[in-house]
Protein backbone atom coordinates (compact mmCIF):
# COMPACT_ATOMS: atom_id res chain seq x y z
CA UNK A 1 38.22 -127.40 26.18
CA UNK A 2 38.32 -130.57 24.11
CA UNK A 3 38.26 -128.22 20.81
CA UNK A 4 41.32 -126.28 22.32
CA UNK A 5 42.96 -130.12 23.13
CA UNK A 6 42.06 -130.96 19.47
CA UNK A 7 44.08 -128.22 18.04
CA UNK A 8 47.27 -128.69 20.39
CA UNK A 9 46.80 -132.36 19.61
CA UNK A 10 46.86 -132.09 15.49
CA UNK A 11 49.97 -129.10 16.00
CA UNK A 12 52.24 -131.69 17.98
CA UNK A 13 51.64 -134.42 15.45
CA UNK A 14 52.44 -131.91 12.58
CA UNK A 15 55.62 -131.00 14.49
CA UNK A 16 56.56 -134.42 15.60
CA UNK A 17 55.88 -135.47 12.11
CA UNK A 18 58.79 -133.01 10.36
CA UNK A 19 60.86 -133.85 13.63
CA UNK A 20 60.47 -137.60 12.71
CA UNK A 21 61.55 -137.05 9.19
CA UNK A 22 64.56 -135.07 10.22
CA UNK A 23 65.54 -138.00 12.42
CA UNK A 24 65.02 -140.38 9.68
CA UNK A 25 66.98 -138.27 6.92
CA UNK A 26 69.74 -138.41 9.32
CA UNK A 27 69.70 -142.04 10.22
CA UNK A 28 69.76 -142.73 6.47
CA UNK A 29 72.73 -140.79 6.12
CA UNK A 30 76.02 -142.80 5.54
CA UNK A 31 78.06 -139.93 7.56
CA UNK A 32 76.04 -140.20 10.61
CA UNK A 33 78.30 -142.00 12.87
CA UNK A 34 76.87 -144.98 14.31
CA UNK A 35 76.58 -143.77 18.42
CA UNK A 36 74.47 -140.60 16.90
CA UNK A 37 72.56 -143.11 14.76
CA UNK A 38 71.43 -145.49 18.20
CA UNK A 39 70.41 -142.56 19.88
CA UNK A 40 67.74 -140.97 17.34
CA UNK A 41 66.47 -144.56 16.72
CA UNK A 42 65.96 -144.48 20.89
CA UNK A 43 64.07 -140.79 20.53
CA UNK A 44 61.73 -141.72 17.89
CA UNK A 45 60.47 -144.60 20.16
CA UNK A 46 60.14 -142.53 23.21
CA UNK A 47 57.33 -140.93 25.11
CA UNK A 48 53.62 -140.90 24.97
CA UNK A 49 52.30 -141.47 21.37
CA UNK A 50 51.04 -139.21 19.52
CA UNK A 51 48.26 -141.94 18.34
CA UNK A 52 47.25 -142.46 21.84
CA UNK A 53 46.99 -138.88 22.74
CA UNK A 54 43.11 -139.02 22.80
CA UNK A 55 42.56 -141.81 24.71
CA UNK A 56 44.89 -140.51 27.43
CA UNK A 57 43.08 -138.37 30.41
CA UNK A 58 43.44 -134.83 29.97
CA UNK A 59 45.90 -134.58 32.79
CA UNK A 60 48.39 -136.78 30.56
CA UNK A 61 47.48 -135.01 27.10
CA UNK A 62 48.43 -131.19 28.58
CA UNK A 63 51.55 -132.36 30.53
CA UNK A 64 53.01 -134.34 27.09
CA UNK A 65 51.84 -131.37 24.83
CA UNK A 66 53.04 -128.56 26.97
CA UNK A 67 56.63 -130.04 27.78
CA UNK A 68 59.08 -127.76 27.83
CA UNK A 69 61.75 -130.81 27.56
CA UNK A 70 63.99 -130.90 24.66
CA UNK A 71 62.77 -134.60 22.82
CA UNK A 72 65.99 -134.82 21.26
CA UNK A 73 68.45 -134.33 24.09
CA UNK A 74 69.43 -137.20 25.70
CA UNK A 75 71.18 -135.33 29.04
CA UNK A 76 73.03 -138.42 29.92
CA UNK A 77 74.37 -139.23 27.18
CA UNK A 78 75.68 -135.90 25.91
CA UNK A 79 79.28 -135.11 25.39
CA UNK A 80 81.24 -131.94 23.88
CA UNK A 81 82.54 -132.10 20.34
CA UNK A 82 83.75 -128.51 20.27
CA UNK A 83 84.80 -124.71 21.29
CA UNK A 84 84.49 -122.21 19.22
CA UNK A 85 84.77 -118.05 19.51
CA UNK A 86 83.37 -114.83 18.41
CA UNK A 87 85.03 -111.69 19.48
CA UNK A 88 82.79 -108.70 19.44
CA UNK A 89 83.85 -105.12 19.68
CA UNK A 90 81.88 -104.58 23.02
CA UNK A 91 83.33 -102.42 25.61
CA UNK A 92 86.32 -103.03 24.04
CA UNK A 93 87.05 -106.70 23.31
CA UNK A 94 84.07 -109.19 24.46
CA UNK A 95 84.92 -113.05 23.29
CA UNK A 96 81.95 -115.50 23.21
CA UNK A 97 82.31 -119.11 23.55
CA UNK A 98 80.42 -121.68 21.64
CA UNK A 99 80.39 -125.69 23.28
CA UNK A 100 79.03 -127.98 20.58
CA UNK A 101 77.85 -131.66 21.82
CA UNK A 102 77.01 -134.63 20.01
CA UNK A 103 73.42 -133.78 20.32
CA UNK A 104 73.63 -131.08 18.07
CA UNK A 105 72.64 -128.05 21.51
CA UNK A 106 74.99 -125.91 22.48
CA UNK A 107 75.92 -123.30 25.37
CA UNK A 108 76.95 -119.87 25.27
CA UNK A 109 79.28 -118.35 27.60
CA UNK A 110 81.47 -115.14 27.61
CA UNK A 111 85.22 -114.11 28.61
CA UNK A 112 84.98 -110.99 30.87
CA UNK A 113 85.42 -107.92 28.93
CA UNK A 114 88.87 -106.54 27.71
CA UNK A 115 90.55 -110.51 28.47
CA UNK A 116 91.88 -112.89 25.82
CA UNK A 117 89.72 -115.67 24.42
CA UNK A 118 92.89 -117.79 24.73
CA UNK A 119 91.96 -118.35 28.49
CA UNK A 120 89.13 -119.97 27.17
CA UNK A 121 90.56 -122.19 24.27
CA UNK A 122 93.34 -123.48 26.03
CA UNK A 123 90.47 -125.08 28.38
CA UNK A 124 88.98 -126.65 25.44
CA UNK A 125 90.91 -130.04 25.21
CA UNK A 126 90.39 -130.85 29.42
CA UNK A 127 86.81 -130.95 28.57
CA UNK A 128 86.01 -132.08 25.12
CA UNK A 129 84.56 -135.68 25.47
CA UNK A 130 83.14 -134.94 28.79
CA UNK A 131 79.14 -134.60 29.61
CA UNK A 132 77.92 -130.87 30.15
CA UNK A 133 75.67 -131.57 32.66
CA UNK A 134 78.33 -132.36 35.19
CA UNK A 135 78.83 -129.09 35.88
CA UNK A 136 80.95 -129.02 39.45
CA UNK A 137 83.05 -132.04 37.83
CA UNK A 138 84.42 -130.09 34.78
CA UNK A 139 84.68 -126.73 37.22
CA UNK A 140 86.97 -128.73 39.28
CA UNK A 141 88.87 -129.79 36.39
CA UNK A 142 89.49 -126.33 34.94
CA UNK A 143 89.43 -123.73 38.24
CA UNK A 144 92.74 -123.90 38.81
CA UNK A 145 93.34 -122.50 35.38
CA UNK A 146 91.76 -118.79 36.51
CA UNK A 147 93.15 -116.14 38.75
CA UNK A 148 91.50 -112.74 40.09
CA UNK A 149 90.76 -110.26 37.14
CA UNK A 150 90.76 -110.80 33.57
CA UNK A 151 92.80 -114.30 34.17
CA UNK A 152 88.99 -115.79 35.50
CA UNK A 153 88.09 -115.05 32.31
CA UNK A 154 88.15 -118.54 30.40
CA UNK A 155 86.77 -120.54 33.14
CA UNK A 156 84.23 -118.36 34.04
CA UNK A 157 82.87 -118.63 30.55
CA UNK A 158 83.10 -122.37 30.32
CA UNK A 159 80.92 -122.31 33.09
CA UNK A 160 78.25 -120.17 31.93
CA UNK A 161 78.50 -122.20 28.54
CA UNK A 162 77.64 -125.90 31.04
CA UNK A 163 74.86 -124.28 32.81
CA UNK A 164 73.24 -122.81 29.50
CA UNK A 165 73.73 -126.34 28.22
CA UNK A 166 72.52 -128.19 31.16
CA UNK A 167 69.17 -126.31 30.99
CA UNK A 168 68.64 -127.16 27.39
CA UNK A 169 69.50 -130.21 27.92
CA UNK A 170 66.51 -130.84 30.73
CA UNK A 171 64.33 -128.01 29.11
CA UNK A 172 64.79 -125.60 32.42
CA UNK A 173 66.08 -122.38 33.23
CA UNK A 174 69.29 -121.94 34.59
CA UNK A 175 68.16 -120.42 37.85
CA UNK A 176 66.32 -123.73 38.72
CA UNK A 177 69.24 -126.10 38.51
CA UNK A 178 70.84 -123.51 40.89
CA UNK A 179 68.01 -124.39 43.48
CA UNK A 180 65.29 -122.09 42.17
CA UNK A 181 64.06 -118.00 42.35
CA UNK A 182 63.55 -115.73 44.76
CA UNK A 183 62.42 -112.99 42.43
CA UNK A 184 60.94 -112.39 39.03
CA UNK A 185 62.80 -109.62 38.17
CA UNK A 186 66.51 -108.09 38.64
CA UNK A 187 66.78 -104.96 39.33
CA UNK A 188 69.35 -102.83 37.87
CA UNK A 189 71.87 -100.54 38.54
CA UNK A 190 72.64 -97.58 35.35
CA UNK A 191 76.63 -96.71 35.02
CA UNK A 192 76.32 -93.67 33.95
CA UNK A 193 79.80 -91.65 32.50
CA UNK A 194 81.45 -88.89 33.94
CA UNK A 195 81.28 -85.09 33.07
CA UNK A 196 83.50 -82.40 34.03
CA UNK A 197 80.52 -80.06 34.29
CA UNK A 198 77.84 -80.86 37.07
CA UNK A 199 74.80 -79.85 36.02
CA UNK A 200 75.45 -82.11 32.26
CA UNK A 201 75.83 -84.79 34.30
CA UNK A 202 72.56 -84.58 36.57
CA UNK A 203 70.73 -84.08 33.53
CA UNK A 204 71.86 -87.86 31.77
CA UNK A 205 71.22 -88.91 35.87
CA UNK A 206 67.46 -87.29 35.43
CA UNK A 207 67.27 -89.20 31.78
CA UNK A 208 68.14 -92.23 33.59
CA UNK A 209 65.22 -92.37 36.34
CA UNK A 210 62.19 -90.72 34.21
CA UNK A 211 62.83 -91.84 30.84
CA UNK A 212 64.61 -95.45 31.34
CA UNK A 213 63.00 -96.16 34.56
CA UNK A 214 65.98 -97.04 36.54
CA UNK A 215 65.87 -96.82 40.30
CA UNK A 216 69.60 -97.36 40.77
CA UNK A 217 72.60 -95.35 39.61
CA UNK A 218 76.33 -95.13 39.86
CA UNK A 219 78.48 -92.50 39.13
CA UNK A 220 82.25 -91.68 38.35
CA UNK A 221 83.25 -89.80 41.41
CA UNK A 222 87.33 -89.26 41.15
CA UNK A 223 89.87 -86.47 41.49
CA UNK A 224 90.04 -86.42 37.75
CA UNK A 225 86.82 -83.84 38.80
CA UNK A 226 88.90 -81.66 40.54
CA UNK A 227 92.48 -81.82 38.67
CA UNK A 228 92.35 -78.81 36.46
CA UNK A 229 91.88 -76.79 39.94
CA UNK A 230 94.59 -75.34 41.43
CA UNK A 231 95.68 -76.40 44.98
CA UNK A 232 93.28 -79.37 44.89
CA UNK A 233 95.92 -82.34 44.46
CA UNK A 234 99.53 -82.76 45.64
CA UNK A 235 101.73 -85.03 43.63
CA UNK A 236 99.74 -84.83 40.86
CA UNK A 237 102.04 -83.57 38.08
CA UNK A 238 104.61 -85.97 38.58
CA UNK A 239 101.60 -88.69 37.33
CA UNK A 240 100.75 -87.09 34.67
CA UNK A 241 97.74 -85.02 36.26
CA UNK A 242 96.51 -88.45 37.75
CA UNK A 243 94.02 -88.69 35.48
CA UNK A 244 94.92 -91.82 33.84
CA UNK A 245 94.32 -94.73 35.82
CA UNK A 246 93.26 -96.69 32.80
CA UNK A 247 96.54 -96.35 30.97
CA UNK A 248 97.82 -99.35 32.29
CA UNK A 249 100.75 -99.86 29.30
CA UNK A 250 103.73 -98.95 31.26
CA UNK A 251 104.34 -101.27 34.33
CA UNK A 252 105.43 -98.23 36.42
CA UNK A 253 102.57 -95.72 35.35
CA UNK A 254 99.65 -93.99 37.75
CA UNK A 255 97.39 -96.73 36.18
CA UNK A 256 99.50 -99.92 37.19
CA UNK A 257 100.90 -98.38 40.54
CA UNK A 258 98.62 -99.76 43.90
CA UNK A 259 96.67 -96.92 45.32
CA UNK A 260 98.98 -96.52 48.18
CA UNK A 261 102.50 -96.09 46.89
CA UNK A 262 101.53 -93.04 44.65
CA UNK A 263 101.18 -90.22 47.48
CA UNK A 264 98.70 -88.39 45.68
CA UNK A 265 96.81 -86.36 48.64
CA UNK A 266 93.36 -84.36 48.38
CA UNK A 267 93.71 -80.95 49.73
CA UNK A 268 91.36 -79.26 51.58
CA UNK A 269 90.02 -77.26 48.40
CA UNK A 270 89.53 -80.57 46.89
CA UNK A 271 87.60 -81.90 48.84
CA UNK A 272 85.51 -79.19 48.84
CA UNK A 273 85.13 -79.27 45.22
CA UNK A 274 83.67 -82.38 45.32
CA UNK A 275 81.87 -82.00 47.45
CA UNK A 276 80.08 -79.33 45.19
CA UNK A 277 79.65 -81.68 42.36
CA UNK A 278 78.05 -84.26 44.47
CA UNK A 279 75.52 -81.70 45.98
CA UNK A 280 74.24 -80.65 42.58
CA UNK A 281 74.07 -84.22 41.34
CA UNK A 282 71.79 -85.08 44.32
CA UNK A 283 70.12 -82.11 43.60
CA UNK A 284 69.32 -83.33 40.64
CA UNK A 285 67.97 -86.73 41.18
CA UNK A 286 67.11 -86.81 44.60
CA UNK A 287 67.29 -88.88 47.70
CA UNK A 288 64.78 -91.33 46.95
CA UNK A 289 67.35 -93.14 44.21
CA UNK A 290 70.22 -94.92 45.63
CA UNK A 291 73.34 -93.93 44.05
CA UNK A 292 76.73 -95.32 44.69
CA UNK A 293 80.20 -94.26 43.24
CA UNK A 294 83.50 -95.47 42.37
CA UNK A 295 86.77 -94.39 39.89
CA UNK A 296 87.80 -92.09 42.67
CA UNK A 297 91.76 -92.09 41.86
CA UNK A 298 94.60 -93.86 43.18
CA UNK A 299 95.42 -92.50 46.60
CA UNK A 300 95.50 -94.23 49.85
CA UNK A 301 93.37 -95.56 52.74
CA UNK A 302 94.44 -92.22 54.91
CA UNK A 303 92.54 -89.97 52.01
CA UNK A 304 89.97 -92.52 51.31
CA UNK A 305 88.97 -91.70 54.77
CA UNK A 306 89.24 -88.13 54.53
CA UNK A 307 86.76 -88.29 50.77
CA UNK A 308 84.43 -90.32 52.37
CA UNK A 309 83.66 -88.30 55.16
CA UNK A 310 83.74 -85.38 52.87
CA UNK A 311 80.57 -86.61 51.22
CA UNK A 312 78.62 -88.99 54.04
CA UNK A 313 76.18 -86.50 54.23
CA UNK A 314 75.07 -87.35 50.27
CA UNK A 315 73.86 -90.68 51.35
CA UNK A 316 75.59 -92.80 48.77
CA UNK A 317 74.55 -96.45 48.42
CA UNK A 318 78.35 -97.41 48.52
CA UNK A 319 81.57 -96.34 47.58
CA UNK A 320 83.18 -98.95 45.43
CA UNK A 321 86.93 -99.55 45.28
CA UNK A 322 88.81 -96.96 46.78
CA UNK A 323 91.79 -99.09 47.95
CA UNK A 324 92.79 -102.37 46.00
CA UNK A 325 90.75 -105.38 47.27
CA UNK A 326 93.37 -107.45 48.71
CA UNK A 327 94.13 -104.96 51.38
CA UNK A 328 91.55 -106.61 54.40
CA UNK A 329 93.11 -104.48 57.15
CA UNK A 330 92.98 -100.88 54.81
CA UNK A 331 89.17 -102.28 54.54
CA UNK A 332 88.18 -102.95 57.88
CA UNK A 333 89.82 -99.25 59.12
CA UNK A 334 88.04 -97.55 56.05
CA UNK A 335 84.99 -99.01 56.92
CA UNK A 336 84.76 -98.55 60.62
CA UNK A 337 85.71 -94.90 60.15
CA UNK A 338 83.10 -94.04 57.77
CA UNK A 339 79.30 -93.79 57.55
CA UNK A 340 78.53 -94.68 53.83
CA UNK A 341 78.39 -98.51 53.24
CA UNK A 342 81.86 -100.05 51.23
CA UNK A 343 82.39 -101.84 48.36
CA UNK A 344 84.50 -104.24 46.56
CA UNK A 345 85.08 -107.28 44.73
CA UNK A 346 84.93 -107.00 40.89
CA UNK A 347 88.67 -108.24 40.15
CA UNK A 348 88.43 -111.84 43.12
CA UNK A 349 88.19 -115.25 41.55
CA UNK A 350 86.24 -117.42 43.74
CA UNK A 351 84.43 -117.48 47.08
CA UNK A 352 88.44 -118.10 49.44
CA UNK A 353 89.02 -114.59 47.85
CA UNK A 354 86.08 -113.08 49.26
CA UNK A 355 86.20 -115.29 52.09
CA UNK A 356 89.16 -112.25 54.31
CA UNK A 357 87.14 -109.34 53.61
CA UNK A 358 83.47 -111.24 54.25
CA UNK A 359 85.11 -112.91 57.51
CA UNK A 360 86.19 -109.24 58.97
CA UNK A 361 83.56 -107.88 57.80
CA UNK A 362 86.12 -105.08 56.31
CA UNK A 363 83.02 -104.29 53.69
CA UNK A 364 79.43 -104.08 53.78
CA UNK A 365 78.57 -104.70 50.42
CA UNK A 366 80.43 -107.35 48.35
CA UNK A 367 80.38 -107.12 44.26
CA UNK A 368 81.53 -109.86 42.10
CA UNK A 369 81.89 -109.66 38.69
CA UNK A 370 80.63 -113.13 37.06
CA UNK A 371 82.95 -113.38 34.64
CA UNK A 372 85.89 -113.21 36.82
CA UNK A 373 84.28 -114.57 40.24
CA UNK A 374 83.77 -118.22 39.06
CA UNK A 375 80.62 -117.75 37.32
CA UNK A 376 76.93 -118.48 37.86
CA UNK A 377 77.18 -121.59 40.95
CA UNK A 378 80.48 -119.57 42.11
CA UNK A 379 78.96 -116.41 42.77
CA UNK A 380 75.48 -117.93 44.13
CA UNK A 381 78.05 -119.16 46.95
CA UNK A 382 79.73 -116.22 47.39
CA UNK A 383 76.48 -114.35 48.07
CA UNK A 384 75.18 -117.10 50.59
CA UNK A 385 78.55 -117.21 52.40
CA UNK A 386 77.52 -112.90 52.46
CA UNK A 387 74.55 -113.14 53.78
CA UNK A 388 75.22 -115.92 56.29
CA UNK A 389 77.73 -112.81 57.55
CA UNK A 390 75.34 -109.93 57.26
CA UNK A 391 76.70 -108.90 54.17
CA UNK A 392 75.00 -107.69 51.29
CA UNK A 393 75.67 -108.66 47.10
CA UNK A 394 75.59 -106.65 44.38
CA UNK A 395 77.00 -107.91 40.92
CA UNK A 396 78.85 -105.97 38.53
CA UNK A 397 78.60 -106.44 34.62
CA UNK A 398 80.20 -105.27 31.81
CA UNK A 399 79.74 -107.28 28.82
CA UNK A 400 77.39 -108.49 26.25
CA UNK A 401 73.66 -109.49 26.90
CA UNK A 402 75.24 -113.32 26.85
CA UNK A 403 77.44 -113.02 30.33
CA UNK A 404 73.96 -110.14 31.42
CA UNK A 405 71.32 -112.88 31.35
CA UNK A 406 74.08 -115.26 33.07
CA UNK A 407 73.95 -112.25 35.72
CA UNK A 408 70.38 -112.55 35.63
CA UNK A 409 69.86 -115.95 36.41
CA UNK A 410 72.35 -115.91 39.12
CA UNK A 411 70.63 -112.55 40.72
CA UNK A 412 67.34 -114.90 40.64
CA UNK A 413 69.01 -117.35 43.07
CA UNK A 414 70.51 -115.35 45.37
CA UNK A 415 68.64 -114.20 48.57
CA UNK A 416 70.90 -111.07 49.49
CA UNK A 417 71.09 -109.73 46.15
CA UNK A 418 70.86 -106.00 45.80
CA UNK A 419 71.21 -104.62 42.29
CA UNK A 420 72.80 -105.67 38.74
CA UNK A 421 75.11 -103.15 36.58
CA UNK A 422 73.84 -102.59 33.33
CA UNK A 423 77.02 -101.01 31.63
CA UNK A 424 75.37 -100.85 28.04
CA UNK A 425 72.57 -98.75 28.44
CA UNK A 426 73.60 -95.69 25.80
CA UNK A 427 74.44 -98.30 22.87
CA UNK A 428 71.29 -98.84 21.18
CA UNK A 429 72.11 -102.36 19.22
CA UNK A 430 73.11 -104.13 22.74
CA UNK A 431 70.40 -105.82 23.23
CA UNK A 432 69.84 -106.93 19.46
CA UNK A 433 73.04 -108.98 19.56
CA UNK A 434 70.25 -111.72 21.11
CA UNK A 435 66.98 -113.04 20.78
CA UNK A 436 65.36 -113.81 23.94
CA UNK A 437 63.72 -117.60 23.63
CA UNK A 438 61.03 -116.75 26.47
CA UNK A 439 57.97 -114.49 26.14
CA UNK A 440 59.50 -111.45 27.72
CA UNK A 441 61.81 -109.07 26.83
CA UNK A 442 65.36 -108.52 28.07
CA UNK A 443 65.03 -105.07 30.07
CA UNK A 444 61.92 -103.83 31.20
CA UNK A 445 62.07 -100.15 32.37
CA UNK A 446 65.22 -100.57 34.58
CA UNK A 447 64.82 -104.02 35.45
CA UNK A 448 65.67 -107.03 34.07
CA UNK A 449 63.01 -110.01 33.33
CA UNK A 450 63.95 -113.26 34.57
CA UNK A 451 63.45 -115.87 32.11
CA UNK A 452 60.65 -118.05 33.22
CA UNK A 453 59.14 -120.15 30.38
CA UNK A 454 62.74 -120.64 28.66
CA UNK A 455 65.61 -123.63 28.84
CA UNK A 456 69.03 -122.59 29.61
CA UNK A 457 70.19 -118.83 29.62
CA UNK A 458 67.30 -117.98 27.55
CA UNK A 459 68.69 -116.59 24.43
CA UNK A 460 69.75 -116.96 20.78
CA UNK A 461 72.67 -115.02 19.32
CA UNK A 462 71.10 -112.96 16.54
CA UNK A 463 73.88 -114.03 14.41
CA UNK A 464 73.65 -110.96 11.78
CA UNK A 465 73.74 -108.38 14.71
CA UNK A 466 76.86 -110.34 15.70
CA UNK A 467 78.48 -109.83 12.65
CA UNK A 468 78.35 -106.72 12.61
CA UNK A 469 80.19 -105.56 15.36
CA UNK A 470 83.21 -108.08 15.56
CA UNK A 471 86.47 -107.01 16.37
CA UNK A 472 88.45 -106.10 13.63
CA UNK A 473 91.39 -108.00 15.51
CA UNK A 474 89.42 -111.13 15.27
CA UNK A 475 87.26 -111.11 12.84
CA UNK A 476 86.12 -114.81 12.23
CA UNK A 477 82.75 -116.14 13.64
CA UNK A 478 82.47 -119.13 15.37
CA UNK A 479 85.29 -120.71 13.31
CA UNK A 480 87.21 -124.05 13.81
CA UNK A 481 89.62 -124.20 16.68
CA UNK A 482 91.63 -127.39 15.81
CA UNK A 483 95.02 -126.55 17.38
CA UNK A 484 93.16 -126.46 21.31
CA UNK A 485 91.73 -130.19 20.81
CA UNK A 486 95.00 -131.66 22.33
CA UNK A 487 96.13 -131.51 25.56
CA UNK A 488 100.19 -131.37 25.99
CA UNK A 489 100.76 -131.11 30.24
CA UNK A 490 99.71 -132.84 33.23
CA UNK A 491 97.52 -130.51 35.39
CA UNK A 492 97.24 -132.46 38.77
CA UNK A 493 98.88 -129.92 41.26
CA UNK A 494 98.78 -132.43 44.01
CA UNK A 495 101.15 -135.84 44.50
């Protein structure tokens, strides 16, 4: 034992000695501005010394030399200096955020795929010269800035930024400042795409369970499955085949029009047909895997009905989205009618949007997306308020590893959580665009690992990775954002 002490003993002082001699190199410099100056004078006379280590009791020698506490981070005296933004070409368009503080740590955060970094710059001069680590002060100062969908975007990421900060700041994870874990690892749910032909598909399902482990899988389940068939659809032409419900360009088109004011219908034979595809998927994979399904088409809560009772008998984990979210009453009669549990909640910002559908219990499941629902203390609250109502949480993800491990963290927390989407799983340099700062990996077959022995989020960017897939629309990295330091307007919304 003392041997062991011995060697921990002569690594810190070799490591405290090169940290001393960067402090001192930057106390001698003439740029170092004076405030910056007083505080690494204060760190270098700090803490146990290193001198006295082996004259302290054992007890006092392991706790000092095992600290997971950042010696040069000063949490109350911290303050941000800066926002800055890379935009990588990641299911789409992916920005991440940068906040820089005096102490030279930073946090990372992310704006929810396919958004505008803008809605998080323009949040940049309400919190530059603030401390980090007051979390719920700067979220009350910026919230009012984000909206349901991509307009949570900016604040969202702020947030993840603070709490990433915060735990580097006192050298813990982020799921401890949110009032510790419940679980060591996340489990995850696979998005897998859709295919026309059945039997493809239940093969990449199969791939998904044996070879990447997962125990959870969603599926595209829509009338685009059934379109080509005649006599499956009515109204279908006149939207283009209603198979584009992404196309969202033209204000009027089947993509931007609210599920019930298209009057697309399933016939009969439609139903029927899939009906067929879902029997040979769970064929495929079996009952012991939960699966849930969503991108079913825009029609309304009269034909929701009539699909979901056309495939009860498959057992689905949930059926996600099949009538905009804002509709509480078209909830609560879709999900008294039907067997299979309901989903929704990827596109409401903050817990009073959940708040309707939780409080009429118009869905079983809710499923906020972090970086639209308010982020990581946001979304713990929304799953608490759940589960004080009997309802369940699962979280859904589509970005980069950097807005995944906020996920993770969150999932940790959360008592009622069910399952994570992992949206990324078929592009193999994902998970490089990070190093994880813990001992364990990211993903372990089909769950994530919660980071235990690491500050903050509990990841570097892996800043060559990054480079390489920017977006060719914004192709700087983490460059100077001058024209957001000022603020221009009064924000108070009260008098």
């Amino acid at each position: 034992m003392k041997e062991d002490l011995k060697k921990i003993i002569e690594k810190c002082k070799a490591e405290d000695a090169v940290a001393a001699q960067a402090r001192q190199v930057e106390i001698d410099d003439p740029t170092t501005e004076n405030k910056r100056r007083s505080f690494l004078k204060k760190s270098m006379l700090g803490g146990l010394s290193l001198a006295a280590l082996m004259n302290a009791s054992i007890e006092d020698t392991v706790a000092h030399t095992t600290s997971k506490v950042n010696r040069l981070s000063n949490p109350s005296d911290l303050k941000i200096t800066d926002m800055r933004v890379a935009v990588l070409r990641n299911v789409g368009r992916t920005p991440i955020i940068r906040i820089d503080t005096n102490q030279g740590i930073y946090g990372l955060g992310e704006v929810r795929d396919g958004a505008d970094e803008r809605y998080a710059l323009m949040l940049k001069s309400r919190i530059l010269g603030l401390n980090p680590c007051n979390v719920e002060q700067l979220w009350k100062i910026i919230n009012q800035f984000g909206g349901h969908g991509r307009l949570g975007g900016g604040v969202c990421a702020v947030e993840m930024a603070l709490w990433d900060l915060c735990g580097k700041a006192y050298g813990v994870p982020a799921w401890q400042l949110l009032g510790g874990r419940y679980r060591d690892k996340v489990r995850l749910y696979a998005d897998t795409p859709g295919f026309d032909d059945p039997s493809e598909f239940a093969a990449v399902m199969k791939e998904r369970t044996v070879d990447q482990g997962f125990t959870w899988l969603k599926m595209d389940l829509g009338i685009h499955l059934v379109a080509e068939q005649e006599g499956s659809l009515v109204n279908k032409d006149f939207w283009g085949g209603a198979k584009g419900q992404y196309d969202t360009r033209d204000y009027m088109s089947y993509g931007s029009t609210q599920h019930p004011f298209t009057q697309v219908q399933i016939t009969e034979k439609g139903l029927e047909g899939l009906a067929q595809y879902m029997e040979q998927v769970r064929n495929a994979i079996g009952y012991e895997i939960p699966l849930c399904a969503d991108h079913f088409g825009h029609f309304d809560v009269n034909n929701s009905i009539r699909f979901a009772r056309a495939v009860d008998k498959y057992r689905l984990a949930w059926l996600e989205d099949m009538v905009p979210w804002f509709y509480t009453d078209q909830w609560k009669t879709l999900s008294d009618a039907i067997e299979t549990p309901t989903c929704t909640g990827e596109d409401i910002y903050m817990l009073n949007g959940f708040k309707p559908l939780i409080d009429a219990k118009a869905v079983d499941i809710v499923h906020p997306d972090m970086g639209t629902s308010g982020g990581l203390m946001e979304t713990k609250k929304i799953g608490d308020y759940a589960e004080e109502n009997g309802v369940a949480m699962a979280m859904h993800m589509a970005g980069s590893p950097v807005c995944f491990m906020a996920n993770v963290h969150c999932a940790a927390a959360t008592q009622n959580f069910l399952s994570l989407e992992h949206h990324s799983v078929d592009t193999p340099w994902w998970e490089d665009l990070v190093t994880m700062t813990g001992s364990q990996p990211m993903v372990t077959k089909g769950f994530a690992n919660v980071p235990l022995d690491a500050p903050g989020l509990g990841i570097e960017l892996n800043d060559d990775v990054m480079k390489e897939h920017l977006h060719p629309d914004a192709p700087g990295y983490f460059e100077p954002t001058p024209d957001w330091d000022q603020k221009r307007s009064w924000d108070r919304t009260w008098s």
